[in-house]
PDB file of N, CA and C in Angstrom:
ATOM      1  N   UNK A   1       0.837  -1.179   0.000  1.00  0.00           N
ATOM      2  CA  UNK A   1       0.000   0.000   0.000  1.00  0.00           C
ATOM      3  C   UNK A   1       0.878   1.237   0.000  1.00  0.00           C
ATOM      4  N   UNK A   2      -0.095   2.362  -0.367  1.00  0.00           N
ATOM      5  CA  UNK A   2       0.910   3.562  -0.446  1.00  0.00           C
ATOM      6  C   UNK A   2       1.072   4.103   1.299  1.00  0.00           C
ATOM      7  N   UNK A   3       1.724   5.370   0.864  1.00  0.00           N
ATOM      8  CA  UNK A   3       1.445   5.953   2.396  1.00  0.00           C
ATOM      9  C   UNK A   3       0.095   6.557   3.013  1.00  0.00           C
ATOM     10  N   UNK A   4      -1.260   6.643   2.199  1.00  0.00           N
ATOM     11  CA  UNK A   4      -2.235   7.061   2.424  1.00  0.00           C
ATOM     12  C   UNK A   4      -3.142   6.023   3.040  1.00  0.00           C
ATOM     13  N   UNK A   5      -2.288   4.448   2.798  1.00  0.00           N
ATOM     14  CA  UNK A   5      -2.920   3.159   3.097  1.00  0.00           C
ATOM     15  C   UNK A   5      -3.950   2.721   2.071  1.00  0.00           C
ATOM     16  N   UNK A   6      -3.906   2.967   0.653  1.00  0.00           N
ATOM     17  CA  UNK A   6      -4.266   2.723  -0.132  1.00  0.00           C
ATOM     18  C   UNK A   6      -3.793   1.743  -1.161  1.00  0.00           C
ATOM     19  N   UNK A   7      -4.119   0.730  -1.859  1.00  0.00           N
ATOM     20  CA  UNK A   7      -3.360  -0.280  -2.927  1.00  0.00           C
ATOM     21  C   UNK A   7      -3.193   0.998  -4.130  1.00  0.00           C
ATOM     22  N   UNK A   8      -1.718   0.755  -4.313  1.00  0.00           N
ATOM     23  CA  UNK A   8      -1.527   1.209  -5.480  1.00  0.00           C
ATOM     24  C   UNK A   8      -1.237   3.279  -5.641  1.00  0.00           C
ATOM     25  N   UNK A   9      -1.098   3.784  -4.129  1.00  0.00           N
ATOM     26  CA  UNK A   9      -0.442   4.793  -3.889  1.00  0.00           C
ATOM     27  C   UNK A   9       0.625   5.149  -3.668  1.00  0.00           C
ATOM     28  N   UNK A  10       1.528   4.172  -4.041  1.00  0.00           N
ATOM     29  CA  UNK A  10       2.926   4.214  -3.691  1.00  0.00           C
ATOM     30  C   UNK A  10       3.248   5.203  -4.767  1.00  0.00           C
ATOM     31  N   UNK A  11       4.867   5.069  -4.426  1.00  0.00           N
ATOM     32  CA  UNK A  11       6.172   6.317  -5.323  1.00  0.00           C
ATOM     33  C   UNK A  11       6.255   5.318  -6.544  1.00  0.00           C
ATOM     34  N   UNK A  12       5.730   5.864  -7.592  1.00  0.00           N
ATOM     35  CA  UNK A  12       6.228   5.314  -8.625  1.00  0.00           C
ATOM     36  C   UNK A  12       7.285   5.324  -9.598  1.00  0.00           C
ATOM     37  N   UNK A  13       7.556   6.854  -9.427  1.00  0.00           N
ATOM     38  CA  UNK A  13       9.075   7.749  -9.773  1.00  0.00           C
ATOM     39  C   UNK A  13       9.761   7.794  -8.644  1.00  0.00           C
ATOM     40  N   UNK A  14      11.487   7.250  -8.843  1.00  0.00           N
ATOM     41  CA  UNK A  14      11.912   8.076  -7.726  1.00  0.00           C
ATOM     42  C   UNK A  14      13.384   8.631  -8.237  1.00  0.00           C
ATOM     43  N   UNK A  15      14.552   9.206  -7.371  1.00  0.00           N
ATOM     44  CA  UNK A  15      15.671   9.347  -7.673  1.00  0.00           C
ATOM     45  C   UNK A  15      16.209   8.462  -7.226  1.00  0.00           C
ATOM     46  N   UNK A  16      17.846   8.242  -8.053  1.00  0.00           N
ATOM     47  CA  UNK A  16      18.702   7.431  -6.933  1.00  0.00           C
ATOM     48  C   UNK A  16      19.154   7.750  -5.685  1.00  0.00           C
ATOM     49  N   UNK A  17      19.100   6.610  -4.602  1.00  0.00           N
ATOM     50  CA  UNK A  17      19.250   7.246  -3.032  1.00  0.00           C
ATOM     51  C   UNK A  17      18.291   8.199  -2.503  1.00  0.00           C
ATOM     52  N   UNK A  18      16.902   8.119  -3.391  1.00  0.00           N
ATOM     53  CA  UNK A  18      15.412   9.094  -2.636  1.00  0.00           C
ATOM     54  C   UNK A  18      14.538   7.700  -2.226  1.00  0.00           C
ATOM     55  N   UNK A  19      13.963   7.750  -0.687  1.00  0.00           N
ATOM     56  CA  UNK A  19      13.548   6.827  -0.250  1.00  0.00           C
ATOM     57  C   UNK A  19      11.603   6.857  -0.810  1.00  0.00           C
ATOM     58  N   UNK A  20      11.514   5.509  -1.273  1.00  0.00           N
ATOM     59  CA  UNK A  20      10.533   5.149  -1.276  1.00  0.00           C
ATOM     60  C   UNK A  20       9.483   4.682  -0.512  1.00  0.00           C
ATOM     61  N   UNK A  21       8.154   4.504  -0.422  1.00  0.00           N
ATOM     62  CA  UNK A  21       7.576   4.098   1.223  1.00  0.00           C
ATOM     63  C   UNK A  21       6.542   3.530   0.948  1.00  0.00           C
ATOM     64  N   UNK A  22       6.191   2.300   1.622  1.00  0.00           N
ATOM     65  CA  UNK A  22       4.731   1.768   1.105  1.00  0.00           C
ATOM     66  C   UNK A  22       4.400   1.590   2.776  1.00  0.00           C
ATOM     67  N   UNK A  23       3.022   0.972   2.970  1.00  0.00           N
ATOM     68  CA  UNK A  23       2.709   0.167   3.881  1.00  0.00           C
ATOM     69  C   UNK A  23       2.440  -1.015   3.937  1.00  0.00           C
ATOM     70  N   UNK A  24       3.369  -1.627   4.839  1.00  0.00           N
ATOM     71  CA  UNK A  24       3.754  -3.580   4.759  1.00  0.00           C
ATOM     72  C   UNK A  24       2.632  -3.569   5.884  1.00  0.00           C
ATOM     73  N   UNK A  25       1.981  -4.715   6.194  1.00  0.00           N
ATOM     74  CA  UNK A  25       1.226  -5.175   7.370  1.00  0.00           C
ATOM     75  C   UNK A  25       1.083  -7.043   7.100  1.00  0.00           C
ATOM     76  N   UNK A  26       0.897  -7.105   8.245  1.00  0.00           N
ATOM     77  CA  UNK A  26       1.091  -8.704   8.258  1.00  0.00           C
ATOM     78  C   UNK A  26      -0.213  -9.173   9.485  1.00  0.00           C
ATOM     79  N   UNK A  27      -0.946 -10.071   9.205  1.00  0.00           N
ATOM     80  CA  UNK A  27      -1.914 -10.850  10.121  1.00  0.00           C
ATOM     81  C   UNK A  27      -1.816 -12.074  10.220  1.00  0.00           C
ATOM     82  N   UNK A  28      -1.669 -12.188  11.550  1.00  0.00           N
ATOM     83  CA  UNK A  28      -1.493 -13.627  12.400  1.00  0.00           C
ATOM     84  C   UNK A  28      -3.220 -14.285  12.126  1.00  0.00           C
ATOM     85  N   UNK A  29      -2.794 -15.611  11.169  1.00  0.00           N
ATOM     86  CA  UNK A  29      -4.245 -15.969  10.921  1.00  0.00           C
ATOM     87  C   UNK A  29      -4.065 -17.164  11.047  1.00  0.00           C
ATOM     88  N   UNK A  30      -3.109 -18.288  11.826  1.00  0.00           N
ATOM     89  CA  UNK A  30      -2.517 -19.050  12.083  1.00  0.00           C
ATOM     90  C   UNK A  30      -3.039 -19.242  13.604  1.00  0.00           C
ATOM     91  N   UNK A  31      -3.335 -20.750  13.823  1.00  0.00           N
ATOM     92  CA  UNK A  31      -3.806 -20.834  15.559  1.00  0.00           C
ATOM     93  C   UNK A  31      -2.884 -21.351  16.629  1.00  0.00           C
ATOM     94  N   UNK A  32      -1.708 -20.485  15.851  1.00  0.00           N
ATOM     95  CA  UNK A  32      -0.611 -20.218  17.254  1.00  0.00           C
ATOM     96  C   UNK A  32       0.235 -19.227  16.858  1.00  0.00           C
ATOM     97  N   UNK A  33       1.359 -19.121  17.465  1.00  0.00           N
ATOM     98  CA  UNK A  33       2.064 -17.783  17.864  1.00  0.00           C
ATOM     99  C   UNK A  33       3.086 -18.604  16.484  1.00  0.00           C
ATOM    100  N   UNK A  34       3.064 -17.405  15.334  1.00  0.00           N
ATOM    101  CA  UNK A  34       4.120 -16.898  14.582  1.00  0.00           C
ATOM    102  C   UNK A  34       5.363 -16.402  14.519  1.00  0.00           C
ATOM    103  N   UNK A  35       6.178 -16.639  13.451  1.00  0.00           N
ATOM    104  CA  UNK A  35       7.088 -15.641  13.196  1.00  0.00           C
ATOM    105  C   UNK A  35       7.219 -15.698  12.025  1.00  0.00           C
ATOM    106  N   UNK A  36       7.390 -14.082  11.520  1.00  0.00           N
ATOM    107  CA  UNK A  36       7.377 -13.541  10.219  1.00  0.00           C
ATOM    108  C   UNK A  36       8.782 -12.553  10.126  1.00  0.00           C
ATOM    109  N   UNK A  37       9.034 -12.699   8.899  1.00  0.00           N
ATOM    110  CA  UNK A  37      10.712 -11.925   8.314  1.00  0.00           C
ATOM    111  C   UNK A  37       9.826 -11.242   7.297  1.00  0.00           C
ATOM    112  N   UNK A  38      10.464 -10.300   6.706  1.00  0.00           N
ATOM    113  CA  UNK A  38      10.364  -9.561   5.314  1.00  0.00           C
ATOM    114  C   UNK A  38      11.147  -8.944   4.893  1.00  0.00           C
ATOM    115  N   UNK A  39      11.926  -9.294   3.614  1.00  0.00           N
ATOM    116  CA  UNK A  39      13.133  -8.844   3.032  1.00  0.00           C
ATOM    117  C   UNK A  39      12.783  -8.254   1.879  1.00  0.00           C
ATOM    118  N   UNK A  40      13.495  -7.358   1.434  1.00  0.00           N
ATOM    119  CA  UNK A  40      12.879  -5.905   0.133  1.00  0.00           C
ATOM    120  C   UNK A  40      14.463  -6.904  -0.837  1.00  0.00           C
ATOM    121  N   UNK A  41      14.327  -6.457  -2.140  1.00  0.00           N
ATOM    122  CA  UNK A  41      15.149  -6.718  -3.260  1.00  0.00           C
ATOM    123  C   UNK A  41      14.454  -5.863  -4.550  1.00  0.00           C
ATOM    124  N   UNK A  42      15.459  -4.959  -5.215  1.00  0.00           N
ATOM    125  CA  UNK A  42      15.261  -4.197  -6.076  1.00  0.00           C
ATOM    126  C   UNK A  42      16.149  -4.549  -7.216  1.00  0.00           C
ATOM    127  N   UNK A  43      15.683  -4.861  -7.928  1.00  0.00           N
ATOM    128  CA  UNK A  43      16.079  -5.491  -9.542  1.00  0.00           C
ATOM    129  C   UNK A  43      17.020  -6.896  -8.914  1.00  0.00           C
ATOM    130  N   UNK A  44      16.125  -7.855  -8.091  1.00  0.00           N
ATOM    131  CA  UNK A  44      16.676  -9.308  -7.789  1.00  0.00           C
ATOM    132  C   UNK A  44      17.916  -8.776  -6.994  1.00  0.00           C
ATOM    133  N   UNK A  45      18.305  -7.688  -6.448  1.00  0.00           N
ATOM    134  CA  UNK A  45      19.492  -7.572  -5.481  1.00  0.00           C
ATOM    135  C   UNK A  45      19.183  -7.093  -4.308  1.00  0.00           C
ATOM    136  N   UNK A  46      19.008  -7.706  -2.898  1.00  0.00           N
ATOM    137  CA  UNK A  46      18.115  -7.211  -1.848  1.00  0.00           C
ATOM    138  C   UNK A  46      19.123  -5.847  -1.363  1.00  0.00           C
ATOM    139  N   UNK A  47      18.053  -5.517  -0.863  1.00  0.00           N
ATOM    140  CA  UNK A  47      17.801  -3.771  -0.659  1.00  0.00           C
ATOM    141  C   UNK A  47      17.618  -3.496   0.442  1.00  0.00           C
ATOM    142  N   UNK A  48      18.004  -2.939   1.196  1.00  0.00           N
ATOM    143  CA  UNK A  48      17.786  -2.425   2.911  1.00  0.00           C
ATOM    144  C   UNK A  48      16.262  -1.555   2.348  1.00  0.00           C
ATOM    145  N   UNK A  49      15.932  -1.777   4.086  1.00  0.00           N
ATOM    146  CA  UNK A  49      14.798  -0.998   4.453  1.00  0.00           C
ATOM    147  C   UNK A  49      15.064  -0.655   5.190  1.00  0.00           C
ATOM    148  N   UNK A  50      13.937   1.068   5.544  1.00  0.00           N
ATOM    149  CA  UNK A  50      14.307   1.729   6.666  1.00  0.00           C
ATOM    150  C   UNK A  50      12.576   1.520   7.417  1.00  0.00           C
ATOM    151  N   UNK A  51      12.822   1.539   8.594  1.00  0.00           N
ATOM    152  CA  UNK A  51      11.277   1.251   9.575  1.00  0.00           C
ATOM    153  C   UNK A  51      12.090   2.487  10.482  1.00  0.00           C
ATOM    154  N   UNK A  52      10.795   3.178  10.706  1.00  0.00           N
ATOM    155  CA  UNK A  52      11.028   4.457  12.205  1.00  0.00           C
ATOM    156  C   UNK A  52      12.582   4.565  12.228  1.00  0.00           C
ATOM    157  N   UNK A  53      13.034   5.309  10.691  1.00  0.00           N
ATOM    158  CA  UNK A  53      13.992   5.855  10.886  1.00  0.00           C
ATOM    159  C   UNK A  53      15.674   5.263  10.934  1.00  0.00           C
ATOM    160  N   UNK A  54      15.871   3.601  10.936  1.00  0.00           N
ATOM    161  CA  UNK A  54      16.292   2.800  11.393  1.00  0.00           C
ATOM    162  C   UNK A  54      16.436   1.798   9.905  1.00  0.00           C
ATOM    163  N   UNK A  55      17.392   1.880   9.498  1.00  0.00           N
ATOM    164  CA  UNK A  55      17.846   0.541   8.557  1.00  0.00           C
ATOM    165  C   UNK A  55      18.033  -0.427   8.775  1.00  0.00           C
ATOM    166  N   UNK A  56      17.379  -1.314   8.163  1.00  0.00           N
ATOM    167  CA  UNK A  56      17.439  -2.544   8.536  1.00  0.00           C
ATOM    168  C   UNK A  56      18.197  -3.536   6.831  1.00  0.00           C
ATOM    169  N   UNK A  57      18.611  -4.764   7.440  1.00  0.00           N
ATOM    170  CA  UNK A  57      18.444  -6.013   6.076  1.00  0.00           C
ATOM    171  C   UNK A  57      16.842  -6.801   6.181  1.00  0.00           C
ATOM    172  N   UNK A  58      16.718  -6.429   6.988  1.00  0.00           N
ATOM    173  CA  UNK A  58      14.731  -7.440   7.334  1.00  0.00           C
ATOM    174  C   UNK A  58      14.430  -7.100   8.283  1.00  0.00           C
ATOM    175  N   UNK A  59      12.943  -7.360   8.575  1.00  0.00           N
ATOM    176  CA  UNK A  59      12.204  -6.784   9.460  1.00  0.00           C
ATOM    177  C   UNK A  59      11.183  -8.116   9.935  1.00  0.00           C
ATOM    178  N   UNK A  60      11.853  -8.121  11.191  1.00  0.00           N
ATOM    179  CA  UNK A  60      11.333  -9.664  12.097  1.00  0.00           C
ATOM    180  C   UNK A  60      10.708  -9.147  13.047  1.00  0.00           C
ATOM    181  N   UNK A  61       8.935  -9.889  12.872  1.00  0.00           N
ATOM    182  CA  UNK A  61       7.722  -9.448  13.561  1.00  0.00           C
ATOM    183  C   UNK A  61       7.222 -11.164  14.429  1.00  0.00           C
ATOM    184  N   UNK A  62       7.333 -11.089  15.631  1.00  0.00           N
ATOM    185  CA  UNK A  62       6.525 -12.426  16.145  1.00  0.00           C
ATOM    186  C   UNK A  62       5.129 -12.134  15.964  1.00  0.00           C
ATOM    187  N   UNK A  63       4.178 -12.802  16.304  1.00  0.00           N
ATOM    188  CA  UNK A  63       2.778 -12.899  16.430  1.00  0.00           C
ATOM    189  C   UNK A  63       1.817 -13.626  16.778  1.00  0.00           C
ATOM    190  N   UNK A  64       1.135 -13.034  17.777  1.00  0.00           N
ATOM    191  CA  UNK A  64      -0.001 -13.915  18.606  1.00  0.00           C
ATOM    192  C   UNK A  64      -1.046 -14.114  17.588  1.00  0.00           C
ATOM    193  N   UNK A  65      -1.950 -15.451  17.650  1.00  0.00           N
ATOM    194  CA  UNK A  65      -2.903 -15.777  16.719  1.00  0.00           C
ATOM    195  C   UNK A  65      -3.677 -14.419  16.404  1.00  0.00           C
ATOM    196  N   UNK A  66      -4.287 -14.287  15.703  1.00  0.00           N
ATOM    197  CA  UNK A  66      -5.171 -13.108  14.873  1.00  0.00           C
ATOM    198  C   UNK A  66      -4.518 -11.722  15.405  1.00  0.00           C
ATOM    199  N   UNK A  67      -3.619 -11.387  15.630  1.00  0.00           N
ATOM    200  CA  UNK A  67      -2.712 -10.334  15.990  1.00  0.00           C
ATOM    201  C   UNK A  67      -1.919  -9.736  14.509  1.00  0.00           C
ATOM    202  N   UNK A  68      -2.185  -8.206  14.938  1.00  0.00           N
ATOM    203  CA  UNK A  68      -1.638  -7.865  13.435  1.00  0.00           C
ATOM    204  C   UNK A  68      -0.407  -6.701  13.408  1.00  0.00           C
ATOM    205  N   UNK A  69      -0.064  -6.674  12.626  1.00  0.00           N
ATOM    206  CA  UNK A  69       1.182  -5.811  12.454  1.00  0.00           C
ATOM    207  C   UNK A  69       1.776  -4.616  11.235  1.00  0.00           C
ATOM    208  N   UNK A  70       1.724  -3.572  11.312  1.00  0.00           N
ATOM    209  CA  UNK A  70       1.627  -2.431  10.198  1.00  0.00           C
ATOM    210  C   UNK A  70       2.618  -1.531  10.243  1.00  0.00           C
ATOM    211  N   UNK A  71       3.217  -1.348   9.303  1.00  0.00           N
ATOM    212  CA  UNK A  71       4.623   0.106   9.416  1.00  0.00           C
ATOM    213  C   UNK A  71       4.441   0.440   7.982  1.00  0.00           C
ATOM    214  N   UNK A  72       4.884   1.846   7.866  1.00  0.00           N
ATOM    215  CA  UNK A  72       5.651   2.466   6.877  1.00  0.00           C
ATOM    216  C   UNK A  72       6.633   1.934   6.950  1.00  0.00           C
ATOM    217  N   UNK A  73       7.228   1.716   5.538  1.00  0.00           N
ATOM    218  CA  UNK A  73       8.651   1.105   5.545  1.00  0.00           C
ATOM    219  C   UNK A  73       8.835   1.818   4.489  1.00  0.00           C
ATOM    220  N   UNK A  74      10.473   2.191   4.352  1.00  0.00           N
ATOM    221  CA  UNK A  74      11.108   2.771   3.229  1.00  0.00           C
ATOM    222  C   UNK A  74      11.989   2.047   2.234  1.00  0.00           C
ATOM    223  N   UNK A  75      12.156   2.107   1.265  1.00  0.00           N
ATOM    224  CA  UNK A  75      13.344   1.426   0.245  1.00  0.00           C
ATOM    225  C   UNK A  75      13.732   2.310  -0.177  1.00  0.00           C
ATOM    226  N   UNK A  76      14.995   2.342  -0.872  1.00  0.00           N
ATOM    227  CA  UNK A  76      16.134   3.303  -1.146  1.00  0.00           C
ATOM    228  C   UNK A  76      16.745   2.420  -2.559  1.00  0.00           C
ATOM    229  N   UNK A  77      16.336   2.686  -3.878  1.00  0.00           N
ATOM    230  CA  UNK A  77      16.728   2.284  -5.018  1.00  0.00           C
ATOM    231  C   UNK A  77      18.202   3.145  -4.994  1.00  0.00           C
ATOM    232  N   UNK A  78      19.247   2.561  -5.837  1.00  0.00           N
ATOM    233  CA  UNK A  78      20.693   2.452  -5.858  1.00  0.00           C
ATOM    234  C   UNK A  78      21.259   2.835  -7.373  1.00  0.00           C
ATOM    235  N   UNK A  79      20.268   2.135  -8.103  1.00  0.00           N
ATOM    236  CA  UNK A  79      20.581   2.284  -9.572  1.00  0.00           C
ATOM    237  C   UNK A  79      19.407   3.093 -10.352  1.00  0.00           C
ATOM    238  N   UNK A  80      19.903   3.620 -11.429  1.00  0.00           N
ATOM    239  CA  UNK A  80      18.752   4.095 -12.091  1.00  0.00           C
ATOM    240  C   UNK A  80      18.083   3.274 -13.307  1.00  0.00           C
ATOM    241  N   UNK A  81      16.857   3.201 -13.779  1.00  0.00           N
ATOM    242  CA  UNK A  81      16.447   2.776 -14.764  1.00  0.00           C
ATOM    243  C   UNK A  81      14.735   2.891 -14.570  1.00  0.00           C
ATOM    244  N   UNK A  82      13.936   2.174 -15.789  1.00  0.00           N
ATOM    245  CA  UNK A  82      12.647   1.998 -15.775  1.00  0.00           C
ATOM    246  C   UNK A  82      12.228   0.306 -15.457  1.00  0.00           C
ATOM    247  N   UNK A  83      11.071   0.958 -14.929  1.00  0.00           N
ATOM    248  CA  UNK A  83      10.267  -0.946 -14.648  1.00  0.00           C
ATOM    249  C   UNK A  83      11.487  -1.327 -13.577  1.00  0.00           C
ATOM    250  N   UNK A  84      11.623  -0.596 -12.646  1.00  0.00           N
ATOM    251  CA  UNK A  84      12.567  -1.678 -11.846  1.00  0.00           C
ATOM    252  C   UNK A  84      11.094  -2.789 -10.677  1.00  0.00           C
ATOM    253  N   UNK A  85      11.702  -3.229 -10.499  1.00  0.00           N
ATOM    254  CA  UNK A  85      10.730  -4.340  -9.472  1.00  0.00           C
ATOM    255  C   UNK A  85      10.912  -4.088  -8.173  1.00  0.00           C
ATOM    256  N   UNK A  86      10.012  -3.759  -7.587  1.00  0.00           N
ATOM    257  CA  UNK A  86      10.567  -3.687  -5.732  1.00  0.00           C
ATOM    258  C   UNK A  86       9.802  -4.826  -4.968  1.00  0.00           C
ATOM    259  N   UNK A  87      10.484  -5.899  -4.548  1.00  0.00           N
ATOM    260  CA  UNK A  87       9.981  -7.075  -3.969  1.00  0.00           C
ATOM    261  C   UNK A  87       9.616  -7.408  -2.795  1.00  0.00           C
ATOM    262  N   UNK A  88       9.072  -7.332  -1.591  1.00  0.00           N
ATOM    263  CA  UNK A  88       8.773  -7.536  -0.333  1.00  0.00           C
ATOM    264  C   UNK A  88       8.710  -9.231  -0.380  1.00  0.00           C
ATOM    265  N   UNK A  89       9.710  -9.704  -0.114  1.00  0.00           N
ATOM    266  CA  UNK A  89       9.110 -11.015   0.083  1.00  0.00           C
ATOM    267  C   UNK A  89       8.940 -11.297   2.170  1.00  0.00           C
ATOM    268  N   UNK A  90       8.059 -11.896   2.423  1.00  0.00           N
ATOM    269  CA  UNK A  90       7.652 -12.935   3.457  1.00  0.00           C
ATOM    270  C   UNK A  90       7.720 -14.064   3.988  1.00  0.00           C
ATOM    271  N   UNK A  91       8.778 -14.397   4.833  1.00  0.00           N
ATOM    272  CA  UNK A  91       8.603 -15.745   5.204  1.00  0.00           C
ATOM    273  C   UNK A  91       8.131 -16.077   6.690  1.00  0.00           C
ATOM    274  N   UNK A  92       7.511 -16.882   6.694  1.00  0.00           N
ATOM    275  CA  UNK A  92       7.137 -17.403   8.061  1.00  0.00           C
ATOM    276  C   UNK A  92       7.848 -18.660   8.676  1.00  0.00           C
ATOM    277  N   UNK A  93       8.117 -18.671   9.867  1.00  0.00           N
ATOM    278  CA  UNK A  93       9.053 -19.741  10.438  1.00  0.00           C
ATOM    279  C   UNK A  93      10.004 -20.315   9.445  1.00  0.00           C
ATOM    280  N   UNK A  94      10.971 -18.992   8.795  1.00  0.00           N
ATOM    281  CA  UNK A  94      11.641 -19.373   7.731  1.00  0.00           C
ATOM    282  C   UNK A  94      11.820 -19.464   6.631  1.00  0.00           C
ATOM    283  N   UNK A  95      10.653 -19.767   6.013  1.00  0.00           N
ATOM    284  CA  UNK A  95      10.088 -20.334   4.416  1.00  0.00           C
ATOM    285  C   UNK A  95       9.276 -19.023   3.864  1.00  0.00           C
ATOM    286  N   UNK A  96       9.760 -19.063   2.645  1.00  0.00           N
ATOM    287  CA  UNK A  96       8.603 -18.540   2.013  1.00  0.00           C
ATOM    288  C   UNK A  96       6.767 -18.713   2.397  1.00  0.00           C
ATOM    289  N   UNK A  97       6.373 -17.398   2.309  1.00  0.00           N
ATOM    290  CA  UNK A  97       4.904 -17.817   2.990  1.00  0.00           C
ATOM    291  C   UNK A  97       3.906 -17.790   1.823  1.00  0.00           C
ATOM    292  N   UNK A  98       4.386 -17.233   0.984  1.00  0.00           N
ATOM    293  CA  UNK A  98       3.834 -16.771  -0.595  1.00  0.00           C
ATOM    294  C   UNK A  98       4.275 -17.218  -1.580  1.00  0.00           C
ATOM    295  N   UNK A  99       3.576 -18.048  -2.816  1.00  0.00           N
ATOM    296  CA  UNK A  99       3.744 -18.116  -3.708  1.00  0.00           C
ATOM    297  C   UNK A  99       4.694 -17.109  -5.153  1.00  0.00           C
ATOM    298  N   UNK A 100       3.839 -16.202  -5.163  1.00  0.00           N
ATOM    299  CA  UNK A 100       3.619 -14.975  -5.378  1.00  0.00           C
ATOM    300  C   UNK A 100       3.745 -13.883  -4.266  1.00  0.00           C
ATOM    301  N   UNK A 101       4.614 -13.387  -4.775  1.00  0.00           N
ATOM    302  CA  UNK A 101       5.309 -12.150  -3.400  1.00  0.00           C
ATOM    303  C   UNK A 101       4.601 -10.866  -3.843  1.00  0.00           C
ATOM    304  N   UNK A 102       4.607 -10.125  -2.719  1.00  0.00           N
ATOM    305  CA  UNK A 102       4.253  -8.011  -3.034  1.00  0.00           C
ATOM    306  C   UNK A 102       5.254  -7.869  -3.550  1.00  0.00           C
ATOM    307  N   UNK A 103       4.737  -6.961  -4.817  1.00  0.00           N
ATOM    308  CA  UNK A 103       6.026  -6.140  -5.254  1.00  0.00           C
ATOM    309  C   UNK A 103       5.397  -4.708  -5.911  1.00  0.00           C
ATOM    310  N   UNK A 104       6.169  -3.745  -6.359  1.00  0.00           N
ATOM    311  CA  UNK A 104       5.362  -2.612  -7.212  1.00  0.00           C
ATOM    312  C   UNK A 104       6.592  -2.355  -7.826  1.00  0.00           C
ATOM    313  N   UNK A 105       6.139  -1.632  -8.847  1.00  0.00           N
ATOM    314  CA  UNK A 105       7.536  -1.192  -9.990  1.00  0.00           C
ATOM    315  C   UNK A 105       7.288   0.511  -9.912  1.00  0.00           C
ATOM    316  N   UNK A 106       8.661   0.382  -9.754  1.00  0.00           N
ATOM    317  CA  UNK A 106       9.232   2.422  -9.857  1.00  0.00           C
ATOM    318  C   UNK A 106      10.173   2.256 -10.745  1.00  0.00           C
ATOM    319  N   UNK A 107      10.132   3.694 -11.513  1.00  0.00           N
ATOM    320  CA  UNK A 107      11.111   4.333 -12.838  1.00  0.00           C
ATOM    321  C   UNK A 107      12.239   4.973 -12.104  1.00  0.00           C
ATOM    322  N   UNK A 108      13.410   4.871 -11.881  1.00  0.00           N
ATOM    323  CA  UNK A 108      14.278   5.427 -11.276  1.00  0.00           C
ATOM    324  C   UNK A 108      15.430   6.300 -12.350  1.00  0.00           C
ATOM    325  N   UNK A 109      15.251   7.615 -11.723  1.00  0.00           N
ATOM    326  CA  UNK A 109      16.231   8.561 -12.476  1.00  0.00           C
ATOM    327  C   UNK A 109      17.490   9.070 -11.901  1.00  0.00           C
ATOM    328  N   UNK A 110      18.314   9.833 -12.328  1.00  0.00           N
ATOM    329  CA  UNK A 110      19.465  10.384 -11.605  1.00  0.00           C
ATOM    330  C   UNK A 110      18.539  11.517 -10.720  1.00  0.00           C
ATOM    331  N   UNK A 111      20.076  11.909 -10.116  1.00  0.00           N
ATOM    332  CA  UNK A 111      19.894  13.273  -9.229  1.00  0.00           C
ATOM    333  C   UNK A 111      20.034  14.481 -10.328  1.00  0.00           C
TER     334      UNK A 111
END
């Protein structure tokens, strides 16, 4: 989601090294206590994220059954080009949790 918490409001243009921001959220729909990772990769080369300011390589959320979890998160594209891919993938207790991962595509230009 974008930052308004909407599908499909995200940064679709950005510069190189201008942070991008969606909203990740995750729900415990599982009938016990979770754990969830989420790692960003921009053109198949993973990508730090920033949460409250704070860079991370992934962002590790436990979770009580039907318990849920929501941030702005930032990505920071490196290279420039069009159609790049920005990937959120998810794993739970490790593994991939998704078939099919979140992703959205931004056009990235110079400074």
């Amino acid at each position: 989601m974008g930052p308004e918490g909407k599908a499909g409001n995200y940064p679709e243009e950005l510069k190189v090294g201008e942070e991008g921001r969606a909203i990740l959220g995750i729900v415990n729909h599982e009938q016990e206590r979770a754990s969830y990772r989420v790692e960003a990769g921009i053109r198949r080369e993973r990508a730090k994220l920033r949460i409250e300011g704070e860079e991370r390589g992934e962002i590790k959320v436990e979770l009580e059954p039907e318990q849920a979890w929501g941030k702005a998160v930032g990505f920071v594209p490196q290279k420039t080009g069009e159609n790049q891919k920005v990937e959120f993938v998810l794993y739970k207790d490790g593994e991939p949790y998704f078939e099919d991962q979140l992703y959205l595509w931004v056009e990235v230009e110079e400074v």
